[in-house]
PDB file of N, CA and C in Angstrom:
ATOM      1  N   UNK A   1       0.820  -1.191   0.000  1.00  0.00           N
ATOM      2  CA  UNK A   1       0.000   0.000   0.000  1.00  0.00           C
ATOM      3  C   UNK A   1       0.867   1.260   0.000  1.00  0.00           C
ATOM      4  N   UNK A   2       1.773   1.576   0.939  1.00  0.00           N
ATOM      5  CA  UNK A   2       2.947   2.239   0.504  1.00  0.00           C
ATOM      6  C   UNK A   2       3.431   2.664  -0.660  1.00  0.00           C
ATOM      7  N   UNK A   3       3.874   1.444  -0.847  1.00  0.00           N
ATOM      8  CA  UNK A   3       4.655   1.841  -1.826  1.00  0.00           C
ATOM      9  C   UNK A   3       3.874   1.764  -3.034  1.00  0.00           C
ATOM     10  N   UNK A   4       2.324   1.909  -2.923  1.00  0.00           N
ATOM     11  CA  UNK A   4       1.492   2.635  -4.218  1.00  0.00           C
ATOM     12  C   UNK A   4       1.405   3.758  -3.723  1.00  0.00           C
ATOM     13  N   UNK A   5       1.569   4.462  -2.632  1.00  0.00           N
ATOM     14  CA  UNK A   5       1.646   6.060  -2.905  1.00  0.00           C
ATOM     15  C   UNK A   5       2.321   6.487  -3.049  1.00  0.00           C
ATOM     16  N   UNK A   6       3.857   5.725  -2.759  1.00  0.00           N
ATOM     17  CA  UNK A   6       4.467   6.610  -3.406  1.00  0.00           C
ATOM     18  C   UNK A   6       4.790   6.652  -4.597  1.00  0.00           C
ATOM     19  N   UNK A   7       4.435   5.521  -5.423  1.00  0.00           N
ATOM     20  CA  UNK A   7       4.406   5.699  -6.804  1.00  0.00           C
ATOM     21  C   UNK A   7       3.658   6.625  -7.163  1.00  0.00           C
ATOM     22  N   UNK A   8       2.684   6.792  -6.958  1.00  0.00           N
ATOM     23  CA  UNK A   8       1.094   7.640  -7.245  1.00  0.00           C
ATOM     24  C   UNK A   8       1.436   9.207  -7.166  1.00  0.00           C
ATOM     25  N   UNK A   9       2.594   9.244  -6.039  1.00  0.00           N
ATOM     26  CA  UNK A   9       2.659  10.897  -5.358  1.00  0.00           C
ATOM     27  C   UNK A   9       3.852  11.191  -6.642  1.00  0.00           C
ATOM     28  N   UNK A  10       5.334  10.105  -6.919  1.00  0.00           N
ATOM     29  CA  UNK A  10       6.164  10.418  -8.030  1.00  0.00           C
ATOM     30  C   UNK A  10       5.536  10.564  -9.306  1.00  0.00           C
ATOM     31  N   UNK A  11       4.552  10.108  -9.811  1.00  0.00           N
ATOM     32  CA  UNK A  11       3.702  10.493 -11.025  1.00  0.00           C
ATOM     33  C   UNK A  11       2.798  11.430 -10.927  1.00  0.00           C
ATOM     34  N   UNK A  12       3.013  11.798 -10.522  1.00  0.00           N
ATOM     35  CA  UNK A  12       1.681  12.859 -10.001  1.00  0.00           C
ATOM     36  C   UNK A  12       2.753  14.262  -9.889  1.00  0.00           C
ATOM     37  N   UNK A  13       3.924  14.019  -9.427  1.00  0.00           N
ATOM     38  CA  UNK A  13       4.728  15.228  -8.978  1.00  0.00           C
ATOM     39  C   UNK A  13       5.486  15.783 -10.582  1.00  0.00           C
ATOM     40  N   UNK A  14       5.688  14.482 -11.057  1.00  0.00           N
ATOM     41  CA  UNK A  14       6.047  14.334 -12.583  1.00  0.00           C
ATOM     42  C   UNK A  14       5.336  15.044 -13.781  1.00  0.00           C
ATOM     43  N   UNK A  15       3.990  14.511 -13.349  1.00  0.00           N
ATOM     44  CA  UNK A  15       2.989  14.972 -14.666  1.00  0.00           C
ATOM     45  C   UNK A  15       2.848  16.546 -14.317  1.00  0.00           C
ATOM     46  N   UNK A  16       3.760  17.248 -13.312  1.00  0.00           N
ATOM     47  CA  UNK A  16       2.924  18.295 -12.901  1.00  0.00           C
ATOM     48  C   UNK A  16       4.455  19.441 -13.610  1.00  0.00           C
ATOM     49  N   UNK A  17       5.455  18.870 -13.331  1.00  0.00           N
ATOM     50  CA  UNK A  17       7.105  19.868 -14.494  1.00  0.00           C
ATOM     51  C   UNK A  17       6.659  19.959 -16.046  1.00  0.00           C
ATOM     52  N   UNK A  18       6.753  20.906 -15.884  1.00  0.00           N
ATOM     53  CA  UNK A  18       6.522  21.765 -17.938  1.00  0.00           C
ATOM     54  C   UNK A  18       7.731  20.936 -18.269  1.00  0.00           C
ATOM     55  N   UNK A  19       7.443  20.689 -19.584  1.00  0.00           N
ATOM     56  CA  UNK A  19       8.639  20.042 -20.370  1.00  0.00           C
ATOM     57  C   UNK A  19       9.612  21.100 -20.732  1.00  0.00           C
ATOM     58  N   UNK A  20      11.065  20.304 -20.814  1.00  0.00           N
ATOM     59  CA  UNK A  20      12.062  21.442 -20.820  1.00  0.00           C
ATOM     60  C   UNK A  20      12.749  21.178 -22.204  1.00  0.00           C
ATOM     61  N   UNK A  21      13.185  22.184 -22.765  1.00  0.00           N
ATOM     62  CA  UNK A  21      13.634  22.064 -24.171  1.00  0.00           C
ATOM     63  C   UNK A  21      15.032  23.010 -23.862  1.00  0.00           C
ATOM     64  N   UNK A  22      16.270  21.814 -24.985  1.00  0.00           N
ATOM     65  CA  UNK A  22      17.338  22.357 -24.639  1.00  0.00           C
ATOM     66  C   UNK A  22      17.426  23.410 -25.671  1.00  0.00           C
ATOM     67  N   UNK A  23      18.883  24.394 -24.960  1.00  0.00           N
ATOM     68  CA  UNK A  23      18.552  25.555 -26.477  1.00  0.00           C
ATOM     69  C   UNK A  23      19.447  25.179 -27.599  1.00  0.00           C
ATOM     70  N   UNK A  24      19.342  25.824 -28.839  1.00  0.00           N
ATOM     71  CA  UNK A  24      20.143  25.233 -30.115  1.00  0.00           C
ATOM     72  C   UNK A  24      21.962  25.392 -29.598  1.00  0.00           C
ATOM     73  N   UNK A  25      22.239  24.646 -30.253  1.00  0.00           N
ATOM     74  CA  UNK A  25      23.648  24.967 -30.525  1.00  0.00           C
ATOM     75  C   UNK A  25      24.075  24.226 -31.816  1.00  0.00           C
ATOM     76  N   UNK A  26      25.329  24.903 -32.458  1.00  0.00           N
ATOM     77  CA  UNK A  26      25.525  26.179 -32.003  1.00  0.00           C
ATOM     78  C   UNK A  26      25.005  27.085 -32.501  1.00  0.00           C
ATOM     79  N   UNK A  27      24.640  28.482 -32.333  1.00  0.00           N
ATOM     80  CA  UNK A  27      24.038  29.750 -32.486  1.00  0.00           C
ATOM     81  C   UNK A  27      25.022  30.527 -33.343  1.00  0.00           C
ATOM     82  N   UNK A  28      26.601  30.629 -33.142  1.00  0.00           N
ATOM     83  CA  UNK A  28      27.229  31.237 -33.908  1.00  0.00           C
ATOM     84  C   UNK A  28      28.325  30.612 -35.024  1.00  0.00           C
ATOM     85  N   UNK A  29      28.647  31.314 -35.563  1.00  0.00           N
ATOM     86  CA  UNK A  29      29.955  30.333 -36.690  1.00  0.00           C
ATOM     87  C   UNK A  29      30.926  29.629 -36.135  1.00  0.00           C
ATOM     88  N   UNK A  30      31.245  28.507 -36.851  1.00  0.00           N
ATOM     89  CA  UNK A  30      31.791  28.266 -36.156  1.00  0.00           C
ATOM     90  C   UNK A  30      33.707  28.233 -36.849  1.00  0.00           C
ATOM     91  N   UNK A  31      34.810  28.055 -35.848  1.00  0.00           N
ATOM     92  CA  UNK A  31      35.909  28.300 -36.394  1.00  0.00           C
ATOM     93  C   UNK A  31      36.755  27.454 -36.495  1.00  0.00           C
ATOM     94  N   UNK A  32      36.662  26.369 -37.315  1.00  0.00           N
ATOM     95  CA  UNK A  32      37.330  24.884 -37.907  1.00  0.00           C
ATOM     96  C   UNK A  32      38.954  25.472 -37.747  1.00  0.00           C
ATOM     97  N   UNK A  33      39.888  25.092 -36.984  1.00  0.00           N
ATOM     98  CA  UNK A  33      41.417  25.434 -36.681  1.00  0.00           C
ATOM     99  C   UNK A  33      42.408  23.632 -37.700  1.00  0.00           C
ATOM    100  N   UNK A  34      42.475  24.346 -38.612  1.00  0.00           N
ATOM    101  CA  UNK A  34      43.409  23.493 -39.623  1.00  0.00           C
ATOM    102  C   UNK A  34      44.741  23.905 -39.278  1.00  0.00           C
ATOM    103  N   UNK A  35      45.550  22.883 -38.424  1.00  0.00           N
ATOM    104  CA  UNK A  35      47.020  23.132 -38.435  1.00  0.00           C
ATOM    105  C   UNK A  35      47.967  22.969 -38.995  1.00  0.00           C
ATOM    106  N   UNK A  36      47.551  22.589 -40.162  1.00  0.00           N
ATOM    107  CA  UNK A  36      48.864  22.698 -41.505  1.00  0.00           C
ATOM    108  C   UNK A  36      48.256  23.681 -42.695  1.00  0.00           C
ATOM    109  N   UNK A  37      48.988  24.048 -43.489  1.00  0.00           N
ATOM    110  CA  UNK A  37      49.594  24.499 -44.617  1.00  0.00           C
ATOM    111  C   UNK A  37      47.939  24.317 -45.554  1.00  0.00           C
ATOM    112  N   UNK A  38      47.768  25.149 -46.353  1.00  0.00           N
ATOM    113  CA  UNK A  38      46.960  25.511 -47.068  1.00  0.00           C
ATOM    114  C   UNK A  38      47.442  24.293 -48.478  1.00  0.00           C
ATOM    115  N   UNK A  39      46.664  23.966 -48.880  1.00  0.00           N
ATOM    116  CA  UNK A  39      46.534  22.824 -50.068  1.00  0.00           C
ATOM    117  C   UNK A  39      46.929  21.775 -49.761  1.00  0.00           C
ATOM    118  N   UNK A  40      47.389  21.227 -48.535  1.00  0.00           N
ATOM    119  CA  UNK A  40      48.150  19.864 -48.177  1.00  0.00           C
ATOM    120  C   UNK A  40      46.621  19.352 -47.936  1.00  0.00           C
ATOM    121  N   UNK A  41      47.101  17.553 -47.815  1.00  0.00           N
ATOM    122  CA  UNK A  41      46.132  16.765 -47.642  1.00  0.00           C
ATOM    123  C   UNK A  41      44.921  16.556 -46.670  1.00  0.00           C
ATOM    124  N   UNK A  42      45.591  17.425 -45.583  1.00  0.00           N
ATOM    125  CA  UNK A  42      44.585  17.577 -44.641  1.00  0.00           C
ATOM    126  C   UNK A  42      43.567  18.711 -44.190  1.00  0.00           C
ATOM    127  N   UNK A  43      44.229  19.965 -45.517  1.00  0.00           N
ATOM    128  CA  UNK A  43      43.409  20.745 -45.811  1.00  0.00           C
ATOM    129  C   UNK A  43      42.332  21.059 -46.708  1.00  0.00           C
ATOM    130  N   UNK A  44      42.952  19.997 -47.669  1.00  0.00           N
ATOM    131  CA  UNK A  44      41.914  19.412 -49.070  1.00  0.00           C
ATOM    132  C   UNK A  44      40.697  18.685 -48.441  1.00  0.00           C
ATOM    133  N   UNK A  45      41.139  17.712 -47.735  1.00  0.00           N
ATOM    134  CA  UNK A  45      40.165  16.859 -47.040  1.00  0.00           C
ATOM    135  C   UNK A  45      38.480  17.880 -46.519  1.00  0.00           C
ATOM    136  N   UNK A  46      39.219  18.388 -45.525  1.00  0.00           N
ATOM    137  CA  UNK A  46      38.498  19.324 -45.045  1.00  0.00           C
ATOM    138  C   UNK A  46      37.431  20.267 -45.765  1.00  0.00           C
ATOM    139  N   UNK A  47      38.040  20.654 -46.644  1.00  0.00           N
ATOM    140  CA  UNK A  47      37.450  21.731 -47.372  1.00  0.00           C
ATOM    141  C   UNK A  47      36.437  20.749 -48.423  1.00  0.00           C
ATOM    142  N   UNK A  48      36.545  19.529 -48.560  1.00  0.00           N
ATOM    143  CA  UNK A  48      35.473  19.265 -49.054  1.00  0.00           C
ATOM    144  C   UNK A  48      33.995  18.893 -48.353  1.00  0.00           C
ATOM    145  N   UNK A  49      34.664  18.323 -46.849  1.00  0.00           N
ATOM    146  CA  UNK A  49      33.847  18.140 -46.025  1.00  0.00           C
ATOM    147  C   UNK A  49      32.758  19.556 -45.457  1.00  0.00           C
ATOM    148  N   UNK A  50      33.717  20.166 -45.724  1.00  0.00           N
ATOM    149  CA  UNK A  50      32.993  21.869 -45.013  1.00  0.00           C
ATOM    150  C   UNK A  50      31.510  21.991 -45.323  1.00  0.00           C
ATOM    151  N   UNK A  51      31.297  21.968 -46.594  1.00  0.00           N
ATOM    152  CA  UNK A  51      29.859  22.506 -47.065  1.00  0.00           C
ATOM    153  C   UNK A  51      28.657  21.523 -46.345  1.00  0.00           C
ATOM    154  N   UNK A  52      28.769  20.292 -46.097  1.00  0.00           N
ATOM    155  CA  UNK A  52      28.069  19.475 -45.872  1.00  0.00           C
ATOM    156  C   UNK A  52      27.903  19.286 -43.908  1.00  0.00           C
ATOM    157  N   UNK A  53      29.304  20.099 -43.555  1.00  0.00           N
ATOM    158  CA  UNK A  53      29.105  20.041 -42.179  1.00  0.00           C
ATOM    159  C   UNK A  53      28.720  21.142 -41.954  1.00  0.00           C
ATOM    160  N   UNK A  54      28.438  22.498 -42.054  1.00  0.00           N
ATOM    161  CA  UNK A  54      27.917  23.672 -42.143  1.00  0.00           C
ATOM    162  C   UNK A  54      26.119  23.790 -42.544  1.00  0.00           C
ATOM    163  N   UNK A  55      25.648  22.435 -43.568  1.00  0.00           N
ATOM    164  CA  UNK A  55      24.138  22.317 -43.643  1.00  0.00           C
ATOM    165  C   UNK A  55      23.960  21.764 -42.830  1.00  0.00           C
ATOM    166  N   UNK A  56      24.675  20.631 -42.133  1.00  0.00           N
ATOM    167  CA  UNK A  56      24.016  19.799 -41.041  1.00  0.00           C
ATOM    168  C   UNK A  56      23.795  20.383 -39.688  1.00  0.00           C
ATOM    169  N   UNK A  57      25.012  21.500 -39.503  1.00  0.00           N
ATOM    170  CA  UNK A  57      24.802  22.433 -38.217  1.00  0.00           C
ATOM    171  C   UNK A  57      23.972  23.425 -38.194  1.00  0.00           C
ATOM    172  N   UNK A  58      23.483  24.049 -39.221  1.00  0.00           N
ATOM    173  CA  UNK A  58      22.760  24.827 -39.081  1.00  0.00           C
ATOM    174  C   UNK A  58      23.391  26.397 -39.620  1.00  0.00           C
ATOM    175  N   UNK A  59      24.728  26.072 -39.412  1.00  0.00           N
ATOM    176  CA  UNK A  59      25.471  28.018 -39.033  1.00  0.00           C
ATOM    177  C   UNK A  59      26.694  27.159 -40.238  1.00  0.00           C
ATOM    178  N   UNK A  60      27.356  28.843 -40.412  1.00  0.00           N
ATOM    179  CA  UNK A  60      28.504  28.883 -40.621  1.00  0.00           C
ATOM    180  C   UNK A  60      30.417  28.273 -40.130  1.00  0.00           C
ATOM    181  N   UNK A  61      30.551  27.553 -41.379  1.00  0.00           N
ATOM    182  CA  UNK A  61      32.104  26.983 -40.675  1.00  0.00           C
ATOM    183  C   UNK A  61      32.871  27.174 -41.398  1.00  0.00           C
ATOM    184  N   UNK A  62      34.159  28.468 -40.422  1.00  0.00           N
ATOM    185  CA  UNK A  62      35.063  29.011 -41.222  1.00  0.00           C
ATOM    186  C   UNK A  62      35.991  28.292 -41.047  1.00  0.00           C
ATOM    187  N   UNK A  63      36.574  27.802 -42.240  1.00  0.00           N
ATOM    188  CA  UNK A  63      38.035  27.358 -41.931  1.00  0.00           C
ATOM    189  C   UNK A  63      38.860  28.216 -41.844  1.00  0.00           C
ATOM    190  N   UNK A  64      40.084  27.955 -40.865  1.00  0.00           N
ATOM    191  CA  UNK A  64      41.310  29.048 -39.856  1.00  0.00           C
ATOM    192  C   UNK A  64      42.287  27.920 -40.338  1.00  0.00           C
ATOM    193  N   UNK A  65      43.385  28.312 -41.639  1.00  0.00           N
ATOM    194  CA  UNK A  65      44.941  27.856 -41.397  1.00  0.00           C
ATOM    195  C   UNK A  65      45.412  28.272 -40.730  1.00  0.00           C
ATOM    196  N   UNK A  66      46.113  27.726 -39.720  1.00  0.00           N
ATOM    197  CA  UNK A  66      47.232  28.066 -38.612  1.00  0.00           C
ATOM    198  C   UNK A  66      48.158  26.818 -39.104  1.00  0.00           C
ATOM    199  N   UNK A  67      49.151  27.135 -39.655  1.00  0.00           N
ATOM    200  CA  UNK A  67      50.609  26.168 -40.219  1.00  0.00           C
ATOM    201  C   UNK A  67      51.728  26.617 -39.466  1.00  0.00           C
ATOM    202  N   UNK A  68      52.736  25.231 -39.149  1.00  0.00           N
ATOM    203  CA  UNK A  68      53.502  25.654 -38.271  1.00  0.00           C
ATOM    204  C   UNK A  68      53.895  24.825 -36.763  1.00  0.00           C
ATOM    205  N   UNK A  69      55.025  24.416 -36.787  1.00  0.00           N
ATOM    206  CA  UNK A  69      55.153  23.629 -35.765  1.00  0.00           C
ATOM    207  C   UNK A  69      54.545  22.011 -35.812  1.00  0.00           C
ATOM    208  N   UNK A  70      54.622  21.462 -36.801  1.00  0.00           N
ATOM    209  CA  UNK A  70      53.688  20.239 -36.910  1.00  0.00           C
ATOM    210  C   UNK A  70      52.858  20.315 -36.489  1.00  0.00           C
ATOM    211  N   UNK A  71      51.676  21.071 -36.389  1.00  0.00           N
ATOM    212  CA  UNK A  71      50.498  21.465 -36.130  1.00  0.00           C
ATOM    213  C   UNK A  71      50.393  21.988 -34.450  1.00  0.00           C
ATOM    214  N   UNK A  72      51.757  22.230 -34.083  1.00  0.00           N
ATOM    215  CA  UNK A  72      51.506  22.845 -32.719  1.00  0.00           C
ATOM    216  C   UNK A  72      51.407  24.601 -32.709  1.00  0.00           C
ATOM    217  N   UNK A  73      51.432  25.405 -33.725  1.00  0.00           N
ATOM    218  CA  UNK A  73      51.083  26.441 -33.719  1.00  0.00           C
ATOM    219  C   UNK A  73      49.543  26.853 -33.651  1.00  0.00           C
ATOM    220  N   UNK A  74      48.725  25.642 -34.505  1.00  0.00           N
ATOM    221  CA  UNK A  74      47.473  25.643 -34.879  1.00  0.00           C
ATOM    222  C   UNK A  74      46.765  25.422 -33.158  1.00  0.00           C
ATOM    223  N   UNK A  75      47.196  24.308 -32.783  1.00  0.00           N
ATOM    224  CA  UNK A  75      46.730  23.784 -31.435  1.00  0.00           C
ATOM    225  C   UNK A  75      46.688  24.640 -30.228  1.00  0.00           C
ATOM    226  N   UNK A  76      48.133  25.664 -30.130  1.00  0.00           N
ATOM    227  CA  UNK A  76      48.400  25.907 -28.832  1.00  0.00           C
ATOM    228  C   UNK A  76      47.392  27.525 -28.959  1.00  0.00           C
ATOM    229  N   UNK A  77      46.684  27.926 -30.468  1.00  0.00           N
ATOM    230  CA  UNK A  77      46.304  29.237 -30.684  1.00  0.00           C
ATOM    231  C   UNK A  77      44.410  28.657 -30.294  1.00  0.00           C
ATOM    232  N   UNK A  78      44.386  27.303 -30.099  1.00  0.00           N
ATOM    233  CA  UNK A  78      42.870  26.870 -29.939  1.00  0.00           C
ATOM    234  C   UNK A  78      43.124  26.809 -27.911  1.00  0.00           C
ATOM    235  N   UNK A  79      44.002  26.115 -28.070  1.00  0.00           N
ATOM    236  CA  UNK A  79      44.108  25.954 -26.435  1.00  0.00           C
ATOM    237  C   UNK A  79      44.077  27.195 -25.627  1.00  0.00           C
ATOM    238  N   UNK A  80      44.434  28.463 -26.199  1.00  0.00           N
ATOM    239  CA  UNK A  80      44.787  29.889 -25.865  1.00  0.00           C
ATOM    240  C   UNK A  80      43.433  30.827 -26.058  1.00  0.00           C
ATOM    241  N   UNK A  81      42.289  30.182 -26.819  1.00  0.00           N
ATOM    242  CA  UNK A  81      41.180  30.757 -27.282  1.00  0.00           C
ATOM    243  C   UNK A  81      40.289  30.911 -26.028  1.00  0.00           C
ATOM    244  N   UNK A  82      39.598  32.209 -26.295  1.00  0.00           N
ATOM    245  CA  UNK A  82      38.776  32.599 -24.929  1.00  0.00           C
ATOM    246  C   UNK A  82      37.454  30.904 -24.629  1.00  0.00           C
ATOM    247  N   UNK A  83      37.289  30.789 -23.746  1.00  0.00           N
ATOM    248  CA  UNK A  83      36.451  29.681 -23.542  1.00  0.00           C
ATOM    249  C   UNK A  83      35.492  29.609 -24.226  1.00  0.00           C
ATOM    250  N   UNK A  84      34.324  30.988 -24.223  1.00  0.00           N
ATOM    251  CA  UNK A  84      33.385  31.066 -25.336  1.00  0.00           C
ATOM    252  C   UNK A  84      33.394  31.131 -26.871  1.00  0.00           C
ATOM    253  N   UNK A  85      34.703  31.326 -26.932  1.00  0.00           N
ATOM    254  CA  UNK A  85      34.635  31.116 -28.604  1.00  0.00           C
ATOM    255  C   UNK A  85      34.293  29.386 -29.520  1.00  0.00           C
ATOM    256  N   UNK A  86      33.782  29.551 -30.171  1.00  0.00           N
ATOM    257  CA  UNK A  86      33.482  28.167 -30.869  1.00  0.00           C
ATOM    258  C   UNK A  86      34.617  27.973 -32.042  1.00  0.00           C
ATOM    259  N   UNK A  87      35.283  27.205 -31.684  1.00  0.00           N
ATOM    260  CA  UNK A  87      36.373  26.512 -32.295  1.00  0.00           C
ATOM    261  C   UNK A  87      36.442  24.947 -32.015  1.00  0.00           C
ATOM    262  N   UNK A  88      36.908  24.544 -33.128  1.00  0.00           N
ATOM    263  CA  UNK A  88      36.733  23.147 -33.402  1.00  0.00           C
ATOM    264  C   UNK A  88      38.612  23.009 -33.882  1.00  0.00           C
ATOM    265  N   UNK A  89      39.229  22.263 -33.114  1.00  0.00           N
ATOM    266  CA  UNK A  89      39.069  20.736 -31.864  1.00  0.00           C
ATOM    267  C   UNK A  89      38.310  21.576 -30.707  1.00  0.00           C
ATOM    268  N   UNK A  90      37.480  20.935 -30.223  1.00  0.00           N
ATOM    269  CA  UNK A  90      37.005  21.372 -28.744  1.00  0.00           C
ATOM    270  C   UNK A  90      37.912  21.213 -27.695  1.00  0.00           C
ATOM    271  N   UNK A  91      38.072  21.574 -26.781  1.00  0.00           N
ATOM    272  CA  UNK A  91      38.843  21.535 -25.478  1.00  0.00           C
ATOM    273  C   UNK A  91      39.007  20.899 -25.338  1.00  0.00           C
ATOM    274  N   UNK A  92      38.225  19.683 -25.184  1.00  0.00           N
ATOM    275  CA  UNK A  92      38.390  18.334 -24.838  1.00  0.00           C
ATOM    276  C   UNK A  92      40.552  17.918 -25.158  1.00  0.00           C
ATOM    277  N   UNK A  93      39.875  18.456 -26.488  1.00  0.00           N
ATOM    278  CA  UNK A  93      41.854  17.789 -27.319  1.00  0.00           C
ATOM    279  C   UNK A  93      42.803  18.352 -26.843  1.00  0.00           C
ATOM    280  N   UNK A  94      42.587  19.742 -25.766  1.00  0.00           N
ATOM    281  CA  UNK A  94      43.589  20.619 -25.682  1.00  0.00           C
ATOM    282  C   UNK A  94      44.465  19.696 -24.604  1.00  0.00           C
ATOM    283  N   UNK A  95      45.657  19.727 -25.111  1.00  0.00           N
ATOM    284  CA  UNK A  95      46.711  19.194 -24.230  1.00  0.00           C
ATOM    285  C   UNK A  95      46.730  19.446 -22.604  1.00  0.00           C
TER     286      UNK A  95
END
């Protein structure tokens, strides 16, 4: 008997929260950080991928060459980026 009220009182407390909706992301452009050299293979790559990852997000994706350092110039200028900026590697990668 119990423990039908308190089932009864958790559904009841449940049916009673407005549904919550998360907000979009992302909202602004975003800034793809390529750490090599303009026309090399991993910039070709990219740039074909761009158009198709830019419809699927919704927003804008600029690609940023940063060449230099075997790609540690590119990296250490994402790791150095204000927190709110949207740049892609995400933090997660930052050393």
């Amino acid at each position: 008997m119990r423990s039908s009220l308190v089932i009864a009182a958790t559904l009841l407390v449940t049916a009673m929260v407005p549904p919550v909706a998360a907000q979009p992301y992302p909202t602004r452009p975003i800034q793809f950080v390529i750490p090599f050299a303009t026309g090399g293979p991993t910039d070709t790559a990219i740039r074909v991928i761009q158009p198709q990852l830019a419809a699927s997000l919704g927003v804008p994706v600029v690609l940023v060459n940063k060449p230099g350092g075997g790609g540690a110039v590119g990296m250490d200028g994402v790791a150095k980026a204000a927190p709110t900026a949207t740049r892609w590697p995400p933090p997660c990668a930052r050393r």
